[in-house]
Protein backbone atom coordinates (compact mmCIF):
# COMPACT_ATOMS: atom_id res chain seq x y z
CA UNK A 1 0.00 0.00 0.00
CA UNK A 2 2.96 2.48 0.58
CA UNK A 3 3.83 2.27 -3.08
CA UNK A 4 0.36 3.08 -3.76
CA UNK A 5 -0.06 5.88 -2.32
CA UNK A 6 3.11 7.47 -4.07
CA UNK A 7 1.61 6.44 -7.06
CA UNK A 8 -1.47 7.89 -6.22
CA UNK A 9 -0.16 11.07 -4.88
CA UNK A 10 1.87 11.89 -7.93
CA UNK A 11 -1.96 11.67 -9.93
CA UNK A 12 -3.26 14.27 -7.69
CA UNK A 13 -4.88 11.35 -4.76
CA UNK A 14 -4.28 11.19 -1.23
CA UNK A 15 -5.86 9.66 2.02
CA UNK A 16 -6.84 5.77 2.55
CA UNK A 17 -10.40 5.53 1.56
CA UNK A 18 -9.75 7.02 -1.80
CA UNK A 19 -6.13 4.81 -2.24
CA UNK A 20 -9.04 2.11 -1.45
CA UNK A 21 -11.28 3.17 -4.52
CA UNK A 22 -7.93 3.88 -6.90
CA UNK A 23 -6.39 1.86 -5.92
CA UNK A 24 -6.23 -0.58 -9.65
CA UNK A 25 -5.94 2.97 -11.48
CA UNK A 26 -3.29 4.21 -9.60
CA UNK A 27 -1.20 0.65 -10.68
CA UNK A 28 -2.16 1.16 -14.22
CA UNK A 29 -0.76 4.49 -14.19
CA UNK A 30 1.89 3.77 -12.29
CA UNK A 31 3.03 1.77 -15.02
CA UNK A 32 2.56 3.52 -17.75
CA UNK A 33 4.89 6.03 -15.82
CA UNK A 34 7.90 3.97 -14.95
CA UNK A 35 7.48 2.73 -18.37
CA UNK A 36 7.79 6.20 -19.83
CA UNK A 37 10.74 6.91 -17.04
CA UNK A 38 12.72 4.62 -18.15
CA UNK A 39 11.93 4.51 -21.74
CA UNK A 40 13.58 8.56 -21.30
CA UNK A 41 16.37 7.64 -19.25
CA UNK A 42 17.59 5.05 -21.91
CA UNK A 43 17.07 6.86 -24.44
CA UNK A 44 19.42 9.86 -23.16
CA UNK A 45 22.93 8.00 -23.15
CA UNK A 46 22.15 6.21 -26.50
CA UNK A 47 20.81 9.86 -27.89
CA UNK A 48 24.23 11.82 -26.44
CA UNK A 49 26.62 9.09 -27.78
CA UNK A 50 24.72 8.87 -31.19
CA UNK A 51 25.51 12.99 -31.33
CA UNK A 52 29.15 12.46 -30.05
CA UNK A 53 30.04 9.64 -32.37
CA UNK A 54 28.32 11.63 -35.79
CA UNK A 55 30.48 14.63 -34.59
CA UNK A 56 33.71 12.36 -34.25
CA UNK A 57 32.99 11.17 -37.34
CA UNK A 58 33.02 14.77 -38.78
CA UNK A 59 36.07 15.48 -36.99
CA UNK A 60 37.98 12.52 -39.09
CA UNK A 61 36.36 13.41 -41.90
CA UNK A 62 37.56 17.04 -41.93
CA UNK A 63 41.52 15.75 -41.05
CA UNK A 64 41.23 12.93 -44.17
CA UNK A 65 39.51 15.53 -47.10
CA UNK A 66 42.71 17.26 -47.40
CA UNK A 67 44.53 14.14 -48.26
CA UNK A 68 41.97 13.21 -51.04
CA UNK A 69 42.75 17.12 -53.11
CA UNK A 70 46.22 17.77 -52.33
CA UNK A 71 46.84 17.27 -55.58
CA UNK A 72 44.51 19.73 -56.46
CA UNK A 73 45.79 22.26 -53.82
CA UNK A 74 49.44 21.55 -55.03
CA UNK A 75 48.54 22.51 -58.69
CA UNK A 76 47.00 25.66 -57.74
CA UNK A 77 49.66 27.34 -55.20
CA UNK A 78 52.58 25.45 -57.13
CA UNK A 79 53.45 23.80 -53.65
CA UNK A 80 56.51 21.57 -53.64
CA UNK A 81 55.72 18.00 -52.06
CA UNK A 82 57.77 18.76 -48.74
CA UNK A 83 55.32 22.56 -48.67
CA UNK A 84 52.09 19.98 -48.74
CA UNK A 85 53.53 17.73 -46.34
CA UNK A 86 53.85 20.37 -44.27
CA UNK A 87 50.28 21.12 -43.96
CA UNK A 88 49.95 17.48 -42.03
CA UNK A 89 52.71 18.17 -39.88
CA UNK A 90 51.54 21.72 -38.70
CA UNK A 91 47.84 20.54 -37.96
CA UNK A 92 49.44 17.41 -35.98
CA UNK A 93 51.79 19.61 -34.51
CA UNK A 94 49.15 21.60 -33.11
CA UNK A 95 46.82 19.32 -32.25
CA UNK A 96 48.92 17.72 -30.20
CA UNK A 97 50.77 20.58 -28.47
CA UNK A 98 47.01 22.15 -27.39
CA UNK A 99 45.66 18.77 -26.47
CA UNK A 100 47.45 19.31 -22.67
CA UNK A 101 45.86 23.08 -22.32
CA UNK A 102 42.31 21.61 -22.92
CA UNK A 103 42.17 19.17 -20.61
CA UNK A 104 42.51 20.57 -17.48
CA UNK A 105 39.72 22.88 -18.83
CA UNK A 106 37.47 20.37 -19.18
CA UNK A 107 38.35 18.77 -15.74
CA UNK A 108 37.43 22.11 -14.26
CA UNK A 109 34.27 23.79 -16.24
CA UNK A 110 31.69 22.39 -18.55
CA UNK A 111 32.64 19.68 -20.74
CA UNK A 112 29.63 20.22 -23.12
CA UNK A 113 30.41 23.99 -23.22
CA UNK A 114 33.64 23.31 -24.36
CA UNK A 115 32.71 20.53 -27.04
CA UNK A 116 29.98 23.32 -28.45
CA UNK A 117 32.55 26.01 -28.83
CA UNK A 118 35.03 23.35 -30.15
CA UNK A 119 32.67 21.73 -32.72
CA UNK A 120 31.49 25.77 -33.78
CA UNK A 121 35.19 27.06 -34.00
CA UNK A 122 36.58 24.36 -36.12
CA UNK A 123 33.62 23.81 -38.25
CA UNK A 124 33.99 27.62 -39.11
CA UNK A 125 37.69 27.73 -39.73
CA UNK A 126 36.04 24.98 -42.21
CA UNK A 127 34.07 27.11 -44.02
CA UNK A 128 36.02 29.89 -44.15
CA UNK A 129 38.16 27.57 -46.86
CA UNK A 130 35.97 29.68 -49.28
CA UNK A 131 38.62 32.96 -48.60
CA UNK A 132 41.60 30.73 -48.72
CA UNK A 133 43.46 31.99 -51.54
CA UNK A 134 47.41 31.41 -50.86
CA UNK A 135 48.92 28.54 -49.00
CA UNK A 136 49.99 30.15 -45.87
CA UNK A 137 46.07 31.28 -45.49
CA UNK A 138 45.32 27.25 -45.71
CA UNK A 139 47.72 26.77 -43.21
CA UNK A 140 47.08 28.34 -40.75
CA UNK A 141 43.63 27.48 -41.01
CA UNK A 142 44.68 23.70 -41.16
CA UNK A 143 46.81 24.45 -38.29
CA UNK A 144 43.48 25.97 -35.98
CA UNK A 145 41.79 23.65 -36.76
CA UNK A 146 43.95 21.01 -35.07
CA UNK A 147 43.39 23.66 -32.33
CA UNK A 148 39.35 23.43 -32.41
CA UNK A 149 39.33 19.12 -32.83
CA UNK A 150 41.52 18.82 -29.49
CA UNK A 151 39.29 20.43 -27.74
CA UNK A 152 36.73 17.56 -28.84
CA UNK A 153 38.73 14.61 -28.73
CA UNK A 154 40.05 15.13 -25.21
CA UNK A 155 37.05 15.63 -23.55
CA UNK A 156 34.28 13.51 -25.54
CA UNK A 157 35.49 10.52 -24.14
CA UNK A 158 35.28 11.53 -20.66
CA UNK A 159 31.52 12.63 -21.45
CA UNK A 160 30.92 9.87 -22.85
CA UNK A 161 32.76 7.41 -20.11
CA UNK A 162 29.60 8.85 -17.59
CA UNK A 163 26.79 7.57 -19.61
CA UNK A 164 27.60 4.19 -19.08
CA UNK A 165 29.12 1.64 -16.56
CA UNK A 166 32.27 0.63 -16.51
CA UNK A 167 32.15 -2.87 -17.23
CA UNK A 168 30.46 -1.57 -20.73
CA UNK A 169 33.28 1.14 -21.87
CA UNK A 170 34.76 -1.37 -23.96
CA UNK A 171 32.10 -2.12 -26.37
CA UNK A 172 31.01 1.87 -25.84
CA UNK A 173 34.33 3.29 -27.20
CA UNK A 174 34.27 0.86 -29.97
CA UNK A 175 30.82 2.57 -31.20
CA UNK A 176 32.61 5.90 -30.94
CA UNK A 177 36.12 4.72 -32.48
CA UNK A 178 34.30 3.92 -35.36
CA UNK A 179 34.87 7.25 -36.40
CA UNK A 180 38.24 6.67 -36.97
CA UNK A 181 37.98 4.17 -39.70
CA UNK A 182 34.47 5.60 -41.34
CA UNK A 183 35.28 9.27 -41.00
CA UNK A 184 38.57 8.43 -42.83
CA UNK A 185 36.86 6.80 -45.62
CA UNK A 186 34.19 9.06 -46.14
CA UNK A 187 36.53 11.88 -46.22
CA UNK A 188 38.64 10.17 -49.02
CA UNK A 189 35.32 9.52 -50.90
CA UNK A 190 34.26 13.17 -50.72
CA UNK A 191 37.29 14.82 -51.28
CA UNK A 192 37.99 12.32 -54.40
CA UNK A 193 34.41 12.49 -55.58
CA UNK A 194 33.76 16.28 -54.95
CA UNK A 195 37.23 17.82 -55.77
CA UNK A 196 37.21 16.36 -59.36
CA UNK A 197 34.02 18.08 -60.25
CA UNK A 198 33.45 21.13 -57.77
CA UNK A 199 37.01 22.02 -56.78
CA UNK A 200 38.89 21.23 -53.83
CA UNK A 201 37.25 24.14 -52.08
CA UNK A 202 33.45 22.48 -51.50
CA UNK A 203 34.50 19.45 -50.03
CA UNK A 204 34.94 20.88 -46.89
CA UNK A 205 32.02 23.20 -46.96
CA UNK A 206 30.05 19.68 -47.18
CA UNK A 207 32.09 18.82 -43.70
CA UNK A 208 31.41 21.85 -42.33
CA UNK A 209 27.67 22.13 -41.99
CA UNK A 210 26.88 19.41 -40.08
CA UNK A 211 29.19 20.44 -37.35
CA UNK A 212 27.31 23.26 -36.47
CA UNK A 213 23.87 21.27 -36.72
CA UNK A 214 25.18 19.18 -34.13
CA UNK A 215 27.09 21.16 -32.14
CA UNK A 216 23.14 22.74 -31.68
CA UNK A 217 21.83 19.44 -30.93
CA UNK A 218 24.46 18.58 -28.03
CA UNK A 219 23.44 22.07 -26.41
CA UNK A 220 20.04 20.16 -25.43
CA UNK A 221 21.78 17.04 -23.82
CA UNK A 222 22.03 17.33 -20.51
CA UNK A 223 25.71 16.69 -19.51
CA UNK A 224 26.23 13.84 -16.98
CA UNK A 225 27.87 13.88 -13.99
CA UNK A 226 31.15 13.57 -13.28
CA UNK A 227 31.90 9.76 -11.98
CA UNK A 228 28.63 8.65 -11.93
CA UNK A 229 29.42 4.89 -12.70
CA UNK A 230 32.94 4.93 -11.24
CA UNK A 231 33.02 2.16 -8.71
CA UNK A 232 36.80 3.10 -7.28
CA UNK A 233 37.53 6.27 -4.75
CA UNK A 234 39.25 8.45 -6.31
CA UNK A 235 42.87 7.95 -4.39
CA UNK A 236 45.68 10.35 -4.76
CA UNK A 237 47.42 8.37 -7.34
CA UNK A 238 44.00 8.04 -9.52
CA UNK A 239 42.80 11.32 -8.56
CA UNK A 240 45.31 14.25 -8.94
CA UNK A 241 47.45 15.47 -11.59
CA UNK A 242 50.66 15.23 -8.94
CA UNK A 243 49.87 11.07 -8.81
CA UNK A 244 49.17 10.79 -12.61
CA UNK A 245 53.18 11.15 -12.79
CA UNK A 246 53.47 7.67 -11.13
CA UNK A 247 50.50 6.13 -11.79
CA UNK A 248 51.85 2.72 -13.34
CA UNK A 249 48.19 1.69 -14.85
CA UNK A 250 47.62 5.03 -17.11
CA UNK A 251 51.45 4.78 -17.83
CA UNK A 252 51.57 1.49 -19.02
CA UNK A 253 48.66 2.42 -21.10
CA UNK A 254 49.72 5.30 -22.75
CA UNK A 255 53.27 4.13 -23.31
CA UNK A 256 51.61 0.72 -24.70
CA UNK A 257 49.46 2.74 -27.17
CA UNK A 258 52.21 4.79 -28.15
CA UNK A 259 54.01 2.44 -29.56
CA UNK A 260 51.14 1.04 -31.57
CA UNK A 261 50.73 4.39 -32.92
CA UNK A 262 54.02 4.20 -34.06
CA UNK A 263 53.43 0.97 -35.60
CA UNK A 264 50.21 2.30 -37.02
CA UNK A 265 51.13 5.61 -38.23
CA UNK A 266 54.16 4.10 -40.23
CA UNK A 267 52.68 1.67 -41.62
CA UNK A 268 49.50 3.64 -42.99
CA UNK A 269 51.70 6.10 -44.26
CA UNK A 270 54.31 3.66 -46.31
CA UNK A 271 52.26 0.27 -46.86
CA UNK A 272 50.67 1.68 -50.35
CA UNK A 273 54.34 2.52 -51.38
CA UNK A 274 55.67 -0.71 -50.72
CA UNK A 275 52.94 -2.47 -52.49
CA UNK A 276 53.17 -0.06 -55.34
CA UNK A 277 57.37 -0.29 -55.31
CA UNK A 278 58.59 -3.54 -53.86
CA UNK A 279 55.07 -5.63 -54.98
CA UNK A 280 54.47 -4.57 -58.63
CA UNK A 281 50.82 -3.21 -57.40
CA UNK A 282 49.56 0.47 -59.50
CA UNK A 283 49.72 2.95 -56.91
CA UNK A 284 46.00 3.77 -57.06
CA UNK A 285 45.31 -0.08 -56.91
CA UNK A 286 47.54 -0.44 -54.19
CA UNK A 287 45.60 2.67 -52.37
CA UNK A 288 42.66 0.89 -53.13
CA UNK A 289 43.45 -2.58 -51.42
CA UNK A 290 45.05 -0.76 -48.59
CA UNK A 291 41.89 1.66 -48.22
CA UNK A 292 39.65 -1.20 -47.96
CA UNK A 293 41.69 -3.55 -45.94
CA UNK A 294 41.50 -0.31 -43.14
CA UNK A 295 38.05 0.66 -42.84
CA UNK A 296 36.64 -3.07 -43.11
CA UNK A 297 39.26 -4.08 -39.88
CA UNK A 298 38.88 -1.00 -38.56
CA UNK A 299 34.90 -1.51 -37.93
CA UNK A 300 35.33 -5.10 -37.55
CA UNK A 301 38.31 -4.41 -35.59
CA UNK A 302 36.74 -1.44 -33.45
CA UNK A 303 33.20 -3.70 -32.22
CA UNK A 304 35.20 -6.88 -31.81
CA UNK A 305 37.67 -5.26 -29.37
CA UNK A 306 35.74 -3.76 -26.92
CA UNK A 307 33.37 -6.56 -26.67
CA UNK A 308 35.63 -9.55 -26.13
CA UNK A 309 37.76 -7.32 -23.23
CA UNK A 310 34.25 -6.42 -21.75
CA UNK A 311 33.38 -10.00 -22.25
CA UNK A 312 36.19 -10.71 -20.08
CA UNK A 313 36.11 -8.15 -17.77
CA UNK A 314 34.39 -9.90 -15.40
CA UNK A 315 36.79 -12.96 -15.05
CA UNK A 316 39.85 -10.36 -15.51
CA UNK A 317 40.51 -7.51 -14.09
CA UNK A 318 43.48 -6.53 -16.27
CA UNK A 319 41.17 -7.93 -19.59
CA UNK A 320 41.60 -4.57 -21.49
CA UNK A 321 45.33 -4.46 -21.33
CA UNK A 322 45.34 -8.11 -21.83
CA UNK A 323 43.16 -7.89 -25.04
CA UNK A 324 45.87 -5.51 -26.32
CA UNK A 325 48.61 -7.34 -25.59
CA UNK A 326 48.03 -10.49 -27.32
CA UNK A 327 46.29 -8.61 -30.26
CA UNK A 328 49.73 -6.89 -30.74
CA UNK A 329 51.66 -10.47 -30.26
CA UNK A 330 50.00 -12.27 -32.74
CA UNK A 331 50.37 -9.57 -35.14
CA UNK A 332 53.64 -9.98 -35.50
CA UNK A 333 54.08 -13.32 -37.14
CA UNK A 334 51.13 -12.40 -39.71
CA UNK A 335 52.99 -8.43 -40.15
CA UNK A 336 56.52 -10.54 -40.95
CA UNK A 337 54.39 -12.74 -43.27
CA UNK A 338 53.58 -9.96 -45.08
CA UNK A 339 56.82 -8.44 -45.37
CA UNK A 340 58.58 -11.20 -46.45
CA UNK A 341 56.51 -13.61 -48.64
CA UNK A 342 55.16 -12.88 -51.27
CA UNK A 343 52.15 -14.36 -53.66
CA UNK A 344 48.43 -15.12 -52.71
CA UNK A 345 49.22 -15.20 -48.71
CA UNK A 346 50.99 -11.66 -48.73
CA UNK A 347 47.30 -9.65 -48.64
CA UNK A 348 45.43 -12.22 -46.26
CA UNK A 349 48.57 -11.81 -44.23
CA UNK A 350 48.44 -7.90 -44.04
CA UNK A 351 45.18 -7.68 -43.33
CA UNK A 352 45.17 -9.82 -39.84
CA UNK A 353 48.10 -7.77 -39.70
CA UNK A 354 46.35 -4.89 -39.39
CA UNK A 355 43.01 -6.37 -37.95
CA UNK A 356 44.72 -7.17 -34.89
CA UNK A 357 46.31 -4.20 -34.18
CA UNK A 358 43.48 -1.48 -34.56
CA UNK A 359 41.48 -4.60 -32.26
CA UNK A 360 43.37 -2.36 -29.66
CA UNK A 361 41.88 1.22 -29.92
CA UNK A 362 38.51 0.24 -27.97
CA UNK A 363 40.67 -1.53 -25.08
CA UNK A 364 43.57 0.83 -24.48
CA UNK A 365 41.01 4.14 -24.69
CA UNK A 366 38.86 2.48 -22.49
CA UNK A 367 42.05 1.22 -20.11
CA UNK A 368 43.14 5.09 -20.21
CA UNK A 369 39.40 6.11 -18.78
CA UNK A 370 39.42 3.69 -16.00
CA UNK A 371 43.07 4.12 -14.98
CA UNK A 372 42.14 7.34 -13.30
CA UNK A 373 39.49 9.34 -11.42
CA UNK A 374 36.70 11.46 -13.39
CA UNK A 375 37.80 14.85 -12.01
CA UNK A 376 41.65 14.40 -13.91
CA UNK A 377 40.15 12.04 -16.67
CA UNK A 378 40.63 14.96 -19.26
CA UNK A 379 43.80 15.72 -17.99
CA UNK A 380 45.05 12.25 -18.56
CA UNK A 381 43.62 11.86 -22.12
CA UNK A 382 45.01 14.77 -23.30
CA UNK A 383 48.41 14.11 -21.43
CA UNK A 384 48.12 10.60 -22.93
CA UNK A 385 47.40 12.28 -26.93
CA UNK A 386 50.53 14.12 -26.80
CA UNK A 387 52.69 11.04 -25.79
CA UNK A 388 50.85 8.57 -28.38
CA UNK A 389 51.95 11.28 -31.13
CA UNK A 390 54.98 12.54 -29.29
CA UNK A 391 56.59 8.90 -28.92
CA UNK A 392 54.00 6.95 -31.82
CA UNK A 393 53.10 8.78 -35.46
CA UNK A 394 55.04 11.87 -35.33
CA UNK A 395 58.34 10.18 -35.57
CA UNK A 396 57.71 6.85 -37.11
CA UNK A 397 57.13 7.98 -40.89
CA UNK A 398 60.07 9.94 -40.95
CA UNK A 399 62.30 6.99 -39.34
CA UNK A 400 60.63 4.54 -41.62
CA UNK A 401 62.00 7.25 -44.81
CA UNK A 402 65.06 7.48 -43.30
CA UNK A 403 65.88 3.52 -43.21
CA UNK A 404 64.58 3.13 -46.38
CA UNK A 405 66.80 5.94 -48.10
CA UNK A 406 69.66 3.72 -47.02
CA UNK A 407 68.55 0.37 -46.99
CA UNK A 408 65.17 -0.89 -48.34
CA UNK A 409 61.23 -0.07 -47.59
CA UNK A 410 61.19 -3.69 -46.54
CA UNK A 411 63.62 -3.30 -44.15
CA UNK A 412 62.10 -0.16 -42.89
CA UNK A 413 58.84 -2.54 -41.64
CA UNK A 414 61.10 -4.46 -39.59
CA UNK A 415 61.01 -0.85 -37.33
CA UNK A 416 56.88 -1.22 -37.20
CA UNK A 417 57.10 -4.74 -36.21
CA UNK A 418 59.47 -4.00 -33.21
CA UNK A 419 57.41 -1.44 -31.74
CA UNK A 420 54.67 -3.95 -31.82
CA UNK A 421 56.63 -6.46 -29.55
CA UNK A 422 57.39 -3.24 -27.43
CA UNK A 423 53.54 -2.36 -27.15
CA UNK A 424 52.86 -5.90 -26.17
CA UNK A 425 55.47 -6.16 -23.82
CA UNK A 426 54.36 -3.38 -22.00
CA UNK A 427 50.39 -4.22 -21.82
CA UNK A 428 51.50 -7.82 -20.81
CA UNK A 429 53.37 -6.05 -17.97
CA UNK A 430 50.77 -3.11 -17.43
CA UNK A 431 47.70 -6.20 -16.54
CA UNK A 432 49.17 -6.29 -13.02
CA UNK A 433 48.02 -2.43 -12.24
CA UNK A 434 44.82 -2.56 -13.30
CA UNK A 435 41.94 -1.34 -11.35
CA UNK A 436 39.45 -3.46 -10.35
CA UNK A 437 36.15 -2.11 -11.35
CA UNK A 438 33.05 -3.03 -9.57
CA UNK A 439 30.67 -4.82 -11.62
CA UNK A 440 27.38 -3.04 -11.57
CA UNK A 441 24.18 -5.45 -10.67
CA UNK A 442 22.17 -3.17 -12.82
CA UNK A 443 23.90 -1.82 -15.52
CA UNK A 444 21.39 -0.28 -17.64
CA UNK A 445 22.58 2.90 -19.17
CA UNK A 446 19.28 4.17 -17.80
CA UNK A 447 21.05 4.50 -14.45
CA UNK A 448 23.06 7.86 -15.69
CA UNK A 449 21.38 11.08 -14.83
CA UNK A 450 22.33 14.96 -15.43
CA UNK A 451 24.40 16.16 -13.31
């Protein structure tokens, strides 16, 4: 009868004789509320990472449009290959360099505020391509725009860590990580479909639009609240910038993705060359079958991760690092196979290869989340983007160019293939710090509230 008569009273009734007579109403209604209630409350986390993931998407789509017209944009400003090189390196450069000043924003004001004026400032230094008549205009709006997309990818995940538990963050990032793969695709297919008949100019005014639709739709979400399914206190090591410095389970994490990043970043950049120059492959065939081999593993790659370490996670505490580890391991036979044999096993063999390591980018994101409190969770993202690049992409092209100016491109993989043993050694080591999470009884996403 007590939960009657909160039923009741929240339909205007009160007082025992009348529970009495409304008593069978009062049920009915009752459920058509909690029905409704928690209809809404799922809804909201599925709704806010739907938003999130579309603007990730956008945010890959913008980086990858500029690699489908550069040769458009080198005929026009008579640019010299090293000049449109450049372009990469300054918006990297900057990306990563502002990644560590937006953090500790986020950590300390609104998270959604700063997305907003993220998504609107980058998807305007988009448009404003239109004015962009000489090279150094174009870069230095490439270069902001690295600016604006840090601000994003430092402090989405965090947002979107609070919408669901922690046992689910695995399959959760690899919904939003499938921006990575897609985005890069679609801005390929844009820029190469657009820029042939339009100019290289509207391409990105087609990437810019949406950003500011959306960025208007995520001002209606409600942002969540800090922590809300974090299960461990937040301790001085997990919980302060001072104990990130010697906090062994976001260290092992970051230092394990960095070196797939290396791995990853050379071989994305020089794989089409080597199949076009040491393979016999046409270089836009050899684009092609490399294109395809990375977005099919990398949404295959993406789901698959993050479910089998959640899967795992609660048999294993240490199941996201572990995921990673022997992802990277087994690579390594199949990326040597690849490298040195040739024939009808050489393109089977590269893409495991490369299957199994992009099966780590749900884990190791998810590993970085949960390796520290909510309240320096921005902090240690963006900390943890500037070593990936710092240690990972940045320098492994160039080293990859530099071995293979004096010895071969095949011998140049061998560097690729070592950092992959290093990333696994690492995340093999790293399993012993992991937190253990608290699995959640309930651990509908309808749980997660505004905060």
């Amino acid at each position: 009868m007590k939960k009657a008569r909160v039923v009741d009273e929240r339909v205007g009734f009160s007082g025992p004789h009348l529970l009495r007579r409304r008593h069978r109403p009062a049920i009915t209604y009752a459920a058509c509320y909690i029905r409704s209630t928690v209809t809404q409350a799922e809804l909201y986390p599925r709704t806010a990472l739907a938003l999130l993931t579309a603007l990730n998407l956008l945010n890959y789509i913008d980086r990858s449009v500029l690699f489908a017209v550069q040769p458009l944009v080198q005929t026009e400003f008579h640019l010299s290959n090293a000049q449109i090189g450049y372009l990469t390196s300054a918006f990297l450069g900057f990306y990563m360099v502002a990644a560590p000043f937006t953090g500790p924003l986020a950590d300390r004001y609104s998270r959604k505020l700063i997305i907003i004026l993220g998504a609107i400032f980058w998807s305007g230094l988009t448009l404003l391509t239109a004015v962009t008549h000489t090279y150094w205009e174009l870069l230095v709006r490439h270069t902001l725009v690295g600016v604006g997309e840090a601000t994003f990818v430092t402090i989405a995940p965090t947002f979107v860590a609070d919408l669901f538990p922690e046992e689910k963050r695995g399959r959760i990032f690899g919904i939003f990580y499938l921006a990575i793969p897609v985005g890069t695709a679609a801005g390929y297919l844009l820029g190469g479909k657009l820029g042939a008949h339009f100019g290289w100019r509207f391409p990105f005014y087609i990437a810019a639009v949406p950003g500011f639709l959306l960025a208007l739709a995520i001002f209606f979400i409600p942002e969540p609240e800090r922590g809300h399914f974090d299960s461990l206190q937040e301790t001085p090591e997990r919980g302060t910038v001072r104990g990130l410095t010697h906090n062994p389970a976001f260290w092992t994490a970051a230092l394990g993705m960095a070196a797939m990043t290396f791995a990853l970043g050379g071989i994305q950049v020089w794989m089409p060359t080597f199949l076009s120059r040491a393979r016999g492959y046409t270089l836009e065939s050899a684009n092609t079958l490399f294109g395809a081999i990375v977005v099919v593993d990398g949404i295959l790659a993406s789901l698959a991760g993050g479910w089998l370490a959640d899967y795992l996670l609660p048999r294993m505490k240490s199941s996201y690092y572990f995921v990673s580890a022997i992802s990277m391991a087994l690579g390594v036979p199949f990326m040597i196979v690849a490298l040195f044999f040739q024939g009808p096993i050489m393109l089977p063999a590269i893409a495991v290869a490369a299957f199994l390591l992009l099966l780590n980018t749900s884990p190791l994101n998810a590993a970085i989340v949960n390796s520290v409190g909510a309240h320096i969770r921005a902090t240690a993202i963006a900390s943890g983007i500037f070593i990936y690049h710092l240690l990972g992409d940045v320098p492994s092209p160039t080293m990859m160019g530099w071995v293979a100016d004096r010895h071969s491109l095949q011998i140049a993989f061998v560097l690729p293939v070592i950092a992959m043993v290093i990333s696994s050694a690492i995340l093999f080591y790293g399993m012993r710090f992991a937190p253990a999470i608290v699995m959640h009884r309930d651990s509908s996403p309808a749980q997660a509230h505004a905060g």
